[in-house]
Protein backbone atom coordinates (compact mmCIF):
# COMPACT_ATOMS: atom_id res chain seq x y z
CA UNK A 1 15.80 -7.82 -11.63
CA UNK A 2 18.73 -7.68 -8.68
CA UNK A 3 20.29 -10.34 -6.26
CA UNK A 4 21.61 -8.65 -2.75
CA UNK A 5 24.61 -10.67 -0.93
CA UNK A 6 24.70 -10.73 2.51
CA UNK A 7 21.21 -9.17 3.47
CA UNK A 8 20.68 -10.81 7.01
CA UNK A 9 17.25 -12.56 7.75
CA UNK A 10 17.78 -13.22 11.36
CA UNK A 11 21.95 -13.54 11.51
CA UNK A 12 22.40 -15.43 8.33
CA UNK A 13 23.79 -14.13 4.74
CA UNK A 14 21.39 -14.63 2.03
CA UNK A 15 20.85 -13.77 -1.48
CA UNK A 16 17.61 -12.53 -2.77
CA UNK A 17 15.94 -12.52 -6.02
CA UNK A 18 13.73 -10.15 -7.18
CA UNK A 19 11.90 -9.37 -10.18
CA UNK A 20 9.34 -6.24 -10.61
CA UNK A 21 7.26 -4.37 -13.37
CA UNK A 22 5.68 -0.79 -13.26
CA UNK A 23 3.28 1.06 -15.92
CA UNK A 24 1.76 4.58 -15.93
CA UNK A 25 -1.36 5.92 -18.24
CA UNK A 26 -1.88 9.35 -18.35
CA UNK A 27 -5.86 9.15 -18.65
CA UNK A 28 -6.81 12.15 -21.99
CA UNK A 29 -8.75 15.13 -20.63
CA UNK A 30 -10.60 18.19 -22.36
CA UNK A 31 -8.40 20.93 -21.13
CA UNK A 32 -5.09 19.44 -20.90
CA UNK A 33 -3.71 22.59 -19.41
CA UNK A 34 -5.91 23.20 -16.80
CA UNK A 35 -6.45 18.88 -15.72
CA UNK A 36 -4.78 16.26 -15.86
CA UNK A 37 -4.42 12.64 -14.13
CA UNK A 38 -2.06 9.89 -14.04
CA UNK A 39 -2.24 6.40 -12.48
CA UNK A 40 0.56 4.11 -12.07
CA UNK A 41 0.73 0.38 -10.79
CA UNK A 42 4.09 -1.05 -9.65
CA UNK A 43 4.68 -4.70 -8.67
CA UNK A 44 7.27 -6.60 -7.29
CA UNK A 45 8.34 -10.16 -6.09
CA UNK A 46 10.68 -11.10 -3.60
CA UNK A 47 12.62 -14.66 -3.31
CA UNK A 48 14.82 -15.62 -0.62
CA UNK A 49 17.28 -17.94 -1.40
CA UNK A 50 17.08 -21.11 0.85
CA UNK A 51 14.12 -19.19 3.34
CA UNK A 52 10.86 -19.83 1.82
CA UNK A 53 8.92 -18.34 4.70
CA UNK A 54 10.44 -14.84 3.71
CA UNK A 55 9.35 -14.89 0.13
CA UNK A 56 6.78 -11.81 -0.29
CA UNK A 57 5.24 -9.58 -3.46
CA UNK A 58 4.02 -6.03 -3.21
CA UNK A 59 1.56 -4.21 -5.19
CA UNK A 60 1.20 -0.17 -5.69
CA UNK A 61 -1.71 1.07 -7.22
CA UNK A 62 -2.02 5.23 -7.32
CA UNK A 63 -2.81 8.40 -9.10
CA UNK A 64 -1.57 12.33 -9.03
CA UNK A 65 -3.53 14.90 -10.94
CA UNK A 66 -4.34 18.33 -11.05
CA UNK A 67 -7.17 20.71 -11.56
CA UNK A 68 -7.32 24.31 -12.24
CA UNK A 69 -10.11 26.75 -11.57
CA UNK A 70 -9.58 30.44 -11.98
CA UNK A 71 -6.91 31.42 -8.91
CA UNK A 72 -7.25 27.72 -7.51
CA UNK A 73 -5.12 25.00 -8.54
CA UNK A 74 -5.86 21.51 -6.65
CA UNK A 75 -3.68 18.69 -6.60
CA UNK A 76 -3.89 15.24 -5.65
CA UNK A 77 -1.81 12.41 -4.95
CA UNK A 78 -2.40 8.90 -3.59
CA UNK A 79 -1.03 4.72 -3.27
CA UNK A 80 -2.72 1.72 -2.30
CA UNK A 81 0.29 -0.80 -1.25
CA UNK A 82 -0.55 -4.32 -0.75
CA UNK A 83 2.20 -6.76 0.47
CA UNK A 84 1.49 -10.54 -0.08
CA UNK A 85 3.53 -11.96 2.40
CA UNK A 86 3.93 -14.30 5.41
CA UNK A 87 1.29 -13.82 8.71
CA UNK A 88 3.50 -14.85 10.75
CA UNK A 89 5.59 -13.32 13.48
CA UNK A 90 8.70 -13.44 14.99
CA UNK A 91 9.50 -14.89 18.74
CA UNK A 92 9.14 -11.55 20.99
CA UNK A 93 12.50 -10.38 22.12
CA UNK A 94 12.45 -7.34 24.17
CA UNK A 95 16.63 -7.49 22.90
CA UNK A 96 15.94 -6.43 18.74
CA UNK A 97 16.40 -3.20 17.82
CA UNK A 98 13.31 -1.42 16.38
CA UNK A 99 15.05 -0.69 13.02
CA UNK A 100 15.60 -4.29 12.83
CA UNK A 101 12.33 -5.48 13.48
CA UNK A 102 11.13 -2.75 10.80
CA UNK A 103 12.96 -4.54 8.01
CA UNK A 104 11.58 -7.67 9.15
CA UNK A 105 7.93 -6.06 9.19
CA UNK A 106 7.97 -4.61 6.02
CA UNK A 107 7.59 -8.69 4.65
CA UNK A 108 4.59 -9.33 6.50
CA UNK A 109 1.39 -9.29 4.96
CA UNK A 110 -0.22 -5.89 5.24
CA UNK A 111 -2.06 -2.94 3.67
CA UNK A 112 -0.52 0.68 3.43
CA UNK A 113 -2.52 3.61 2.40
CA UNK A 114 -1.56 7.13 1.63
CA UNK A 115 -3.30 10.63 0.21
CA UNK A 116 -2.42 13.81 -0.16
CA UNK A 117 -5.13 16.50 -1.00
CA UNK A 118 -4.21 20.29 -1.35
CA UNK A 119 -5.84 23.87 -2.72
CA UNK A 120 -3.88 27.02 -3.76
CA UNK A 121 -5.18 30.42 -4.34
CA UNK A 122 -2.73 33.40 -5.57
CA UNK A 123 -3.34 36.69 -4.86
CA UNK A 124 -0.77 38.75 -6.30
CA UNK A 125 1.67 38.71 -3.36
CA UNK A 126 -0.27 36.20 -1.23
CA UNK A 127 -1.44 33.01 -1.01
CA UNK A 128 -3.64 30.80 1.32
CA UNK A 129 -3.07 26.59 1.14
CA UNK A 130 -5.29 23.89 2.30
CA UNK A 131 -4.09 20.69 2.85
CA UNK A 132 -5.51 17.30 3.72
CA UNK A 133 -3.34 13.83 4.24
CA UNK A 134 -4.16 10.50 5.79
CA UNK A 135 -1.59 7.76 6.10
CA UNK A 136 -2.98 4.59 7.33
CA UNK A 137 -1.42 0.88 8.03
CA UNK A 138 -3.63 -2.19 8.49
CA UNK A 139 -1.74 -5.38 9.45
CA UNK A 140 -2.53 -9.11 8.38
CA UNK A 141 -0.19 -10.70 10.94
CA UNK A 142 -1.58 -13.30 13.36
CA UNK A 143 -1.84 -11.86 17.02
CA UNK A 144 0.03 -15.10 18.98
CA UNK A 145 1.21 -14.88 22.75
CA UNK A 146 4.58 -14.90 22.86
CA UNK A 147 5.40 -13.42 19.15
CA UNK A 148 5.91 -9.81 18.48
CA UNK A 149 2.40 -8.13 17.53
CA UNK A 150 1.68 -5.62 15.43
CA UNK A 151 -0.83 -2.80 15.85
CA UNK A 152 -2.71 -1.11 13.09
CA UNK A 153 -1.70 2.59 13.12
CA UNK A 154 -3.16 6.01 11.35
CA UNK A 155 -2.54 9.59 10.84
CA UNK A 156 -5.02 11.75 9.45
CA UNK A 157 -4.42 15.67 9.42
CA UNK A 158 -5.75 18.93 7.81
CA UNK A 159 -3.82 22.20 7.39
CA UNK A 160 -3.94 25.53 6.70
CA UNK A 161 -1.35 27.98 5.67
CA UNK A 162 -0.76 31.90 4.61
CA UNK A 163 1.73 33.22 2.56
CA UNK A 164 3.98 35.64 1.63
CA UNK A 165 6.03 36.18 -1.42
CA UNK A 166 8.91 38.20 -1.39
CA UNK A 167 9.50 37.25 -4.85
CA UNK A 168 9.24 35.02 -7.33
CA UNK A 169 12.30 32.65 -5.83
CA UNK A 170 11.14 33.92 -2.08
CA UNK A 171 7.78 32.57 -0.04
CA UNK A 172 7.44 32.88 3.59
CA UNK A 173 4.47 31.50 4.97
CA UNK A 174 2.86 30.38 8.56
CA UNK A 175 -0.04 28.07 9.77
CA UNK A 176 -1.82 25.19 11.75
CA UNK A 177 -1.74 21.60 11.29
CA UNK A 178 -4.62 19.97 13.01
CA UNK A 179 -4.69 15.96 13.37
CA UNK A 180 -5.49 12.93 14.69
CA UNK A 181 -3.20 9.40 14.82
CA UNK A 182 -4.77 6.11 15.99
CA UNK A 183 -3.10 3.37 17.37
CA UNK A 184 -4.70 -0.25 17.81
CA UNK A 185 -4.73 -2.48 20.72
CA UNK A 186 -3.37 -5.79 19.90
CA UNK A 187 -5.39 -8.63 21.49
CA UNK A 188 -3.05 -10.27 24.03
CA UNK A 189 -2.55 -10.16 27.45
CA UNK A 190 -0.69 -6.96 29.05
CA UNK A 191 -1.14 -5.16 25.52
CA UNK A 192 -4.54 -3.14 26.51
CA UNK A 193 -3.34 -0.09 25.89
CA UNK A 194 -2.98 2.52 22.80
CA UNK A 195 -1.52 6.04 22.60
CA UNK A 196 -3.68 7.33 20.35
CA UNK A 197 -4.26 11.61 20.29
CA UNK A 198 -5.24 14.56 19.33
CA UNK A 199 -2.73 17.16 18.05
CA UNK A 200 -2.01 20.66 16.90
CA UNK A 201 1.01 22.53 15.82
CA UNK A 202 1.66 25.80 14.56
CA UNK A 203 4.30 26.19 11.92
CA UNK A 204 6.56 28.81 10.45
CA UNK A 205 8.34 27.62 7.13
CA UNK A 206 10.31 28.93 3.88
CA UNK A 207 10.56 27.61 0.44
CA UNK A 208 12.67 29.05 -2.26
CA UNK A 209 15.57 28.91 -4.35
CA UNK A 210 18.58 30.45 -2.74
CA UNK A 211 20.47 30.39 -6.39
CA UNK A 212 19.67 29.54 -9.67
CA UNK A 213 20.30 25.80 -9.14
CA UNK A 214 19.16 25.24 -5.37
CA UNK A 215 15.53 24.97 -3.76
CA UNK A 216 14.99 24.47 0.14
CA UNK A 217 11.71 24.63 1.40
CA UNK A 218 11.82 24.32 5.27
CA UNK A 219 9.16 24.49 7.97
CA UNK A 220 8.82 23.68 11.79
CA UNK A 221 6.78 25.08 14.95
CA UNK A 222 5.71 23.02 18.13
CA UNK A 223 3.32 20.53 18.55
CA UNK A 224 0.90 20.58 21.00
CA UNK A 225 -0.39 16.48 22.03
CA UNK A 226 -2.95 14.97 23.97
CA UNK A 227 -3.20 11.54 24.52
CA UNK A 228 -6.36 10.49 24.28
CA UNK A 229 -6.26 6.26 23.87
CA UNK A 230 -6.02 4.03 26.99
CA UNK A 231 -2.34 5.17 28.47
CA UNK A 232 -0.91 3.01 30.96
CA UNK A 233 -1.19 5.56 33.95
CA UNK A 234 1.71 3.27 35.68
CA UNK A 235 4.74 4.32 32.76
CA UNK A 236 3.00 7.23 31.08
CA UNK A 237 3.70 10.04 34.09
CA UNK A 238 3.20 13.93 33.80
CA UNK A 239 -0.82 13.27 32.43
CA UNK A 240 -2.03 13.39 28.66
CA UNK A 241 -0.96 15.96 27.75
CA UNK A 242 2.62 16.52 25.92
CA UNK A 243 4.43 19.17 24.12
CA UNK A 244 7.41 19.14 21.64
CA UNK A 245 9.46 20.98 18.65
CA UNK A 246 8.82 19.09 15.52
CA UNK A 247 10.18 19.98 11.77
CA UNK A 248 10.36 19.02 8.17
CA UNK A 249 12.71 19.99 5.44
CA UNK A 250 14.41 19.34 2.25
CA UNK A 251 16.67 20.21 -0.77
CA UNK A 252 18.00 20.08 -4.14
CA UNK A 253 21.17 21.58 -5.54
CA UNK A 254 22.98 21.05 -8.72
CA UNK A 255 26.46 22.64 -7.82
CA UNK A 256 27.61 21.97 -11.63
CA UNK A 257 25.82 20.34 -14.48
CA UNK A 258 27.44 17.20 -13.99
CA UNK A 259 26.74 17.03 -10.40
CA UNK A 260 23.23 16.72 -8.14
CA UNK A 261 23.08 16.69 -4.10
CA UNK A 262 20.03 15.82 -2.73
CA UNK A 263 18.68 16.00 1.21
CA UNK A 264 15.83 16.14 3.88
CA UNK A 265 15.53 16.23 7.14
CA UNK A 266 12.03 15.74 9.71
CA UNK A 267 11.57 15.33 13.18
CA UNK A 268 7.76 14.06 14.68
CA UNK A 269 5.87 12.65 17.14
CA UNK A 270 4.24 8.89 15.92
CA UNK A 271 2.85 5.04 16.81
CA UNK A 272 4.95 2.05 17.70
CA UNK A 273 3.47 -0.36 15.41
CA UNK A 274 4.21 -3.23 18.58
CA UNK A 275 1.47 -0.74 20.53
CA UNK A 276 1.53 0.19 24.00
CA UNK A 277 3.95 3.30 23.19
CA UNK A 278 4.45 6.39 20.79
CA UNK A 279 8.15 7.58 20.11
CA UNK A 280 9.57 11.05 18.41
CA UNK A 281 10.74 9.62 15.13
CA UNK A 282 14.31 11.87 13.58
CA UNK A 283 15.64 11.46 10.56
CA UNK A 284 18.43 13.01 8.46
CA UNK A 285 19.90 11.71 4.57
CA UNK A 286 21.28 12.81 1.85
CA UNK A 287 22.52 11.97 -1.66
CA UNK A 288 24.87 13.04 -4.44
CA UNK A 289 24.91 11.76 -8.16
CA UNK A 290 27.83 12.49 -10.17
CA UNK A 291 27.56 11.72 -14.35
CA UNK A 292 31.00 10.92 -14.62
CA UNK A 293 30.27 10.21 -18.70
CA UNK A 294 26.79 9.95 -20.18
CA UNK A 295 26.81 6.63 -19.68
CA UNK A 296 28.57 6.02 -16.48
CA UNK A 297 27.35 7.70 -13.00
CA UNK A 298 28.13 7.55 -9.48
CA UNK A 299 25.97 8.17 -6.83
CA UNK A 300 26.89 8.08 -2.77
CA UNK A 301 24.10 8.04 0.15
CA UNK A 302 24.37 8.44 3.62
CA UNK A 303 21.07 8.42 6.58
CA UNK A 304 20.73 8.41 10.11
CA UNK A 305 17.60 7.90 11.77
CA UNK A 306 16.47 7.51 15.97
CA UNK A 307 13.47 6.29 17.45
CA UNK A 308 13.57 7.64 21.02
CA UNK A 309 10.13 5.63 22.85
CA UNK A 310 7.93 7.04 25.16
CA UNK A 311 6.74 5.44 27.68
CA UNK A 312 8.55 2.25 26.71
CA UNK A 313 12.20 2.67 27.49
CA UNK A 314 14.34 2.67 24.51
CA UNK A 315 16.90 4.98 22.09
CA UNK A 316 16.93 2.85 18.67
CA UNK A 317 19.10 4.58 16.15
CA UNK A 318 20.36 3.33 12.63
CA UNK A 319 22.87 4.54 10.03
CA UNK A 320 22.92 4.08 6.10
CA UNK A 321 25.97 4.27 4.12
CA UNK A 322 25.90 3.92 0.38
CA UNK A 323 27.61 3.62 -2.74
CA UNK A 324 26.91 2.65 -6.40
CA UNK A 325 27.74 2.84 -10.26
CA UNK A 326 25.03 3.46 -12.62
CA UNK A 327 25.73 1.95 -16.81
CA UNK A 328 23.47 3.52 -18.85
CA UNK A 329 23.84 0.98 -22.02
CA UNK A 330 20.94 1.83 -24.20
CA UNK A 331 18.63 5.08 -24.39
CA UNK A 332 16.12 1.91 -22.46
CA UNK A 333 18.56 0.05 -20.06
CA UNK A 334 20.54 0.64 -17.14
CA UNK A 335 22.69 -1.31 -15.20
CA UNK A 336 23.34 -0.33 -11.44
CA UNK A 337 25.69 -1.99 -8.98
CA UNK A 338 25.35 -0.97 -5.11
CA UNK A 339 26.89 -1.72 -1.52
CA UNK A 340 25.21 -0.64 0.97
CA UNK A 341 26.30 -0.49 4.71
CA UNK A 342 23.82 -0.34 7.26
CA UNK A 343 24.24 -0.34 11.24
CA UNK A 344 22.05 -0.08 14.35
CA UNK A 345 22.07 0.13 18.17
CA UNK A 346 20.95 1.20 21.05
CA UNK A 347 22.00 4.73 22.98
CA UNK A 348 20.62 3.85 26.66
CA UNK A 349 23.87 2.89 28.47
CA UNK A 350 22.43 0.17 30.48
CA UNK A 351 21.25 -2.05 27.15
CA UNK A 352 23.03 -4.23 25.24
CA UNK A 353 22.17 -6.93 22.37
CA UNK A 354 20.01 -4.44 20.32
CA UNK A 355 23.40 -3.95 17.79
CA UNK A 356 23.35 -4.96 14.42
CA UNK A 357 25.13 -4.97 11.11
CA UNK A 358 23.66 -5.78 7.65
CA UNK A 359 25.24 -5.47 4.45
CA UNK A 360 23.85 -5.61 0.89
CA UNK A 361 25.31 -6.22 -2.46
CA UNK A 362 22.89 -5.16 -5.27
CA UNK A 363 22.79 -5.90 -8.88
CA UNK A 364 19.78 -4.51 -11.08
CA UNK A 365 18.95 -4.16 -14.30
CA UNK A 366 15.87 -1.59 -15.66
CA UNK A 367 14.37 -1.91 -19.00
CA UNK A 368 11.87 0.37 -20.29
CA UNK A 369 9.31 -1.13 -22.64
């Protein structure tokens, strides 16, 4: 369980209380090699001290598993979330940064829903991967005139790649990603319109480990849009159709045997979930723990993240700055303690009032059973 100091609701400090549980079973198969397949449930309640209305649970059902025929090896993973919280929304104000408004969504009573299906074939040198994901979010909130709405939104994409291996710490590979994201229209006056569309993207990537202790994989190619949903032909300028760069990326590194610096990096094209406009979504972070002892760590965090609208008018960034000291007291416990620093605001010189500053104090405790 944890208590964070200072975490704003609206522009007051406030401690919350939280309390959550999580199991795995590993179901038994008849080739353990060749199949396997875990499920996992995670829950966790939320209590905000002296703000009732904020209180919220979540619940994470999902699976991974893996089956392998001959050359083919298919994987699977997947998550149900459901968040029990308030329907209610907050007073529209054009004025709150989108970051801000995130944190504040992420309370509200919704459903999230995530898969990831994918088939590999070897062939000495080469390799073909197929790839199938859907990401969908399906709001509870109450559509109300005059309160911020929220519009269901959807990604679903399929992918195919080719690769080569230079060796066995070496793959290049290239391919297509084929998709389709769906926005809602929220019910109210002046919200009829959506950006959902059609896309495709071709993509050139690397994965590998440049040392014994490092692995990158990297990949990136444009993306090639239309906009298919009912644009607002007023705002949205230049016709459907839209191109841009878009990228993905991450690593691991473990510098010395005491140390381990993690990153990743993306850039892509996605749904307000307000409606009525898309926005390329950017995002950089990265982390470092340090095992000082074996039973004291340190770990340090740092993120930066933009949400640049389209055809809405806005340039929403955020940054993340984090530090915190991990006790490990028994083999079954560990005690963390964390600050976190976290900032927003607005990069369009002729806005103000979308600045904000939130900081957290955490205290946690994890047990395993």
């Amino acid at each position: 369980m944890n208590s964070a100091a200072a975490a704003t609701a609206g522009s007051e400090d406030i401690f919350i209380y939280s309390t959550g549980l999580g199991a795995s079973l590993t179901l038994p198969t008849s080739v353990p090699a060749s199949r396997t397949l875990k499920l996992n449930y995670a829950g966790d309640v939320f209590r905000f001290d002296g703000l009732s209305t904020e209180n919220f649970s979540t619940h994470r059902l999902g699976f991974n598993g893996q089956i392998i025929a001959g050359s083919w090896k298919l994987t699977g993973e997947g998550s149900t979330l459901f968040v029990d919280g308030s329907r209610d929304t907050l007073p529209s104000v054009a004025a709150v940064n989108a970051n801000a408004i995130t944190l504040w969504r992420e309370r509200r009573r919704q459903w999230q829903h995530r898969l990831k299906v994918q088939a590999q074939a070897n062939r000495g040198n080469s390799l073909i991967r197929v790839t199938g994901t859907l990401l969908a979010y399906d709001y509870q909130t109450h559509a109300v005139s005059g309160k911020v709405p929220f519009a269901d939104r959807s990604d679903v994409m399929g992918a195919i790649d080719l690769g080569w291996k230079q060796s066995a710490k070496s793959l290049w590979f290239s391919g297509v990603r084929v998709g389709h994201q769906n926005q809602a229209i929220v019910p109210l006056p002046n919200c009829e319109f959506d950006y959902s569309n059609d896309y495709q993207r071709l993509v050139v990537g690397w994965e590998g480990k440049p040392s014994a202790n490092t692995t990158v994989a990297i990949s990136g190619g444009p993306d090639f849009r239309h906009y298919s949903g009912a644009i607002d032909p007023r705002v949205f300028l230049g016709g459907r159709d839209r191109s841009s760069f878009w990228f993905e990326g991450n690593f691991s590194a473990k510098p010395c045997a005491r140390l381990t610096i993690t990153g990743k990096a993306g850039r892509m094209a996605w749904l307000s979930s307000t409606g009525k406009s898309a926005y390329m979504d950017s995002s950089a972070e990265t982390a470092a723990v340090w095992t000082m002892t074996p039973v004291w760590s340190l770990r340090v965090s740092a993120k930066v993240h933009r949400c640049d609208y389209f055809p809405a008018i806005r340039d929403d960034w955020e940054s993340l700055l984090g530090v915190g000291v991990m006790l490990k007291t028994t083999d079954r416990t560990l005690l963390s303690l964390e600050f976190l620093h976290h900032r927003g605001w607005d990069n369009l010189p002729t806005s103000t009032g979308r600045e904000f500053l939130r900081e957290t104090v955490n205290l946690g405790a994890t047990i395993k059973l």
